[in-house]
Protein backbone atom coordinates (compact mmCIF):
# COMPACT_ATOMS: atom_id res chain seq x y z
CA UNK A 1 5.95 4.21 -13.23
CA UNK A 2 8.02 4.43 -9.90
CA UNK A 3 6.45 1.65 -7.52
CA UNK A 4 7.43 1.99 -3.94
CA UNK A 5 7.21 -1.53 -1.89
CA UNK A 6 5.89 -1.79 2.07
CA UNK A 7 5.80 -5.18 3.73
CA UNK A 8 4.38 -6.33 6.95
CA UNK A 9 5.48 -9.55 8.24
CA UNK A 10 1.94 -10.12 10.09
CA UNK A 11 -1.00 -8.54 11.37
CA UNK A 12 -0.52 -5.57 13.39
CA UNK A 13 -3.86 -6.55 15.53
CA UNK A 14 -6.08 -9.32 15.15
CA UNK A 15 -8.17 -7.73 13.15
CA UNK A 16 -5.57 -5.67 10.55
CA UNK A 17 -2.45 -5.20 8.45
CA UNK A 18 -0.36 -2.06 9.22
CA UNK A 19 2.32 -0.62 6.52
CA UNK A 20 4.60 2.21 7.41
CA UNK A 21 4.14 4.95 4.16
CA UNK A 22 6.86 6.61 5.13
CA UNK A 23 10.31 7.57 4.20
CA UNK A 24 13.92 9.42 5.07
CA UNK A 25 15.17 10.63 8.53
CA UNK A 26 13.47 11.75 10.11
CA UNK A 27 10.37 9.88 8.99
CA UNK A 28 7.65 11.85 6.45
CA UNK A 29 4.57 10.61 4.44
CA UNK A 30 5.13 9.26 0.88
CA UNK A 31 3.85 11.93 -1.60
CA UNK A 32 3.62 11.63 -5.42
CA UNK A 33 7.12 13.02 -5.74
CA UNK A 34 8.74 9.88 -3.79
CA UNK A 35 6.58 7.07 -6.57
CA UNK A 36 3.36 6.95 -8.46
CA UNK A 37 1.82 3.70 -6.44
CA UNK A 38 2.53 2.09 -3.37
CA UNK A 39 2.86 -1.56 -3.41
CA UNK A 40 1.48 -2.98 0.07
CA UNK A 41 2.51 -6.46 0.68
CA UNK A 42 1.51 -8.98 3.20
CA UNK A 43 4.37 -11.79 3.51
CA UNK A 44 2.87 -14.27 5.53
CA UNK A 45 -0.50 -13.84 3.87
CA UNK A 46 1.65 -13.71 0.45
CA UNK A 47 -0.70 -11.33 -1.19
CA UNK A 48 -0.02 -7.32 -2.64
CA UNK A 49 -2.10 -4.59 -3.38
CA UNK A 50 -1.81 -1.02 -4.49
CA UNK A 51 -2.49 2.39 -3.93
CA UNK A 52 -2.18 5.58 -6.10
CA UNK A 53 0.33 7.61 -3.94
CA UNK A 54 -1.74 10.88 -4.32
CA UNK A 55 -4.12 8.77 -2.64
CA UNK A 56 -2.09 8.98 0.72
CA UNK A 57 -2.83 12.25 1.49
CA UNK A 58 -0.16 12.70 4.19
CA UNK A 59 -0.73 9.38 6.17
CA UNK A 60 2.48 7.54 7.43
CA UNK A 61 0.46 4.14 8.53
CA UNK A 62 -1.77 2.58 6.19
CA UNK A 63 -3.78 0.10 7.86
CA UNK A 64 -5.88 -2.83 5.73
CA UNK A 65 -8.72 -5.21 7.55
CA UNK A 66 -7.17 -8.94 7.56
CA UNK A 67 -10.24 -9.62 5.24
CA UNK A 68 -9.48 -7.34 2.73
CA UNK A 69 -6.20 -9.11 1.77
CA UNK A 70 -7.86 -12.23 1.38
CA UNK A 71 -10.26 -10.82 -1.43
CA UNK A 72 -9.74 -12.76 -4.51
CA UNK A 73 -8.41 -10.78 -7.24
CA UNK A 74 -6.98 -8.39 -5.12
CA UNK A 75 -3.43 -7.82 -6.85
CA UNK A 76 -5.01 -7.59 -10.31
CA UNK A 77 -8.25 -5.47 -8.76
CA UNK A 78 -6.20 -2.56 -7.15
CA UNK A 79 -3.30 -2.61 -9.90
CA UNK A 80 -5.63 -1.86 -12.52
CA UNK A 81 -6.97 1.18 -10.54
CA UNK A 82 -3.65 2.51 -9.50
CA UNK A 83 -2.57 2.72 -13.23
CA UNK A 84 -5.94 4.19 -14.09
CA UNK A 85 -6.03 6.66 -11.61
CA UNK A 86 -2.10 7.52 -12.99
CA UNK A 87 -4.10 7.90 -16.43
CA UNK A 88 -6.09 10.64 -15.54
């Protein structure tokens, strides 16, 4: 499995995490052929979560609701169906 990584520092708004899923220069959307999941972390928050690249579908910001990273479970929640979406 080839796991891309994404950080943001801190919210992006009050209200929501923004990750750049993007890569090169110039800048394009990851796609399955750059990694299998993409590995969204939020450093001050110090939580993860994951998302099945072909689930992208040519977006270069993913943005997350503040609330959403604070959902229990989360890491193990969205690993689990990354690698079973992989599975299929």
């Amino acid at each position: 499995m080839r796991v891309q990584v994404k950080a943001a520092q801190r919210p992006a708004t009050r209200s929501t995490y923004q990750f750049q899923a993007a890569v090169s220069k110039p800048k394009r959307p990851l796609t399955a052929a750059d990694c299998d999941i993409l590995c969204c972390v939020a450093l001050d928050a110090r939580r993860a979560f994951f998302v099945p690249a072909s689930e992208l579908s040519g977006r270069m910001t993913l943005r997350r609701a503040i609330r959403d990273i604070y959902i229990e479970g989360i890491e193990e929640t969205t690993w689990g169906q990354a690698v079973a979406t992989l599975a299929l």
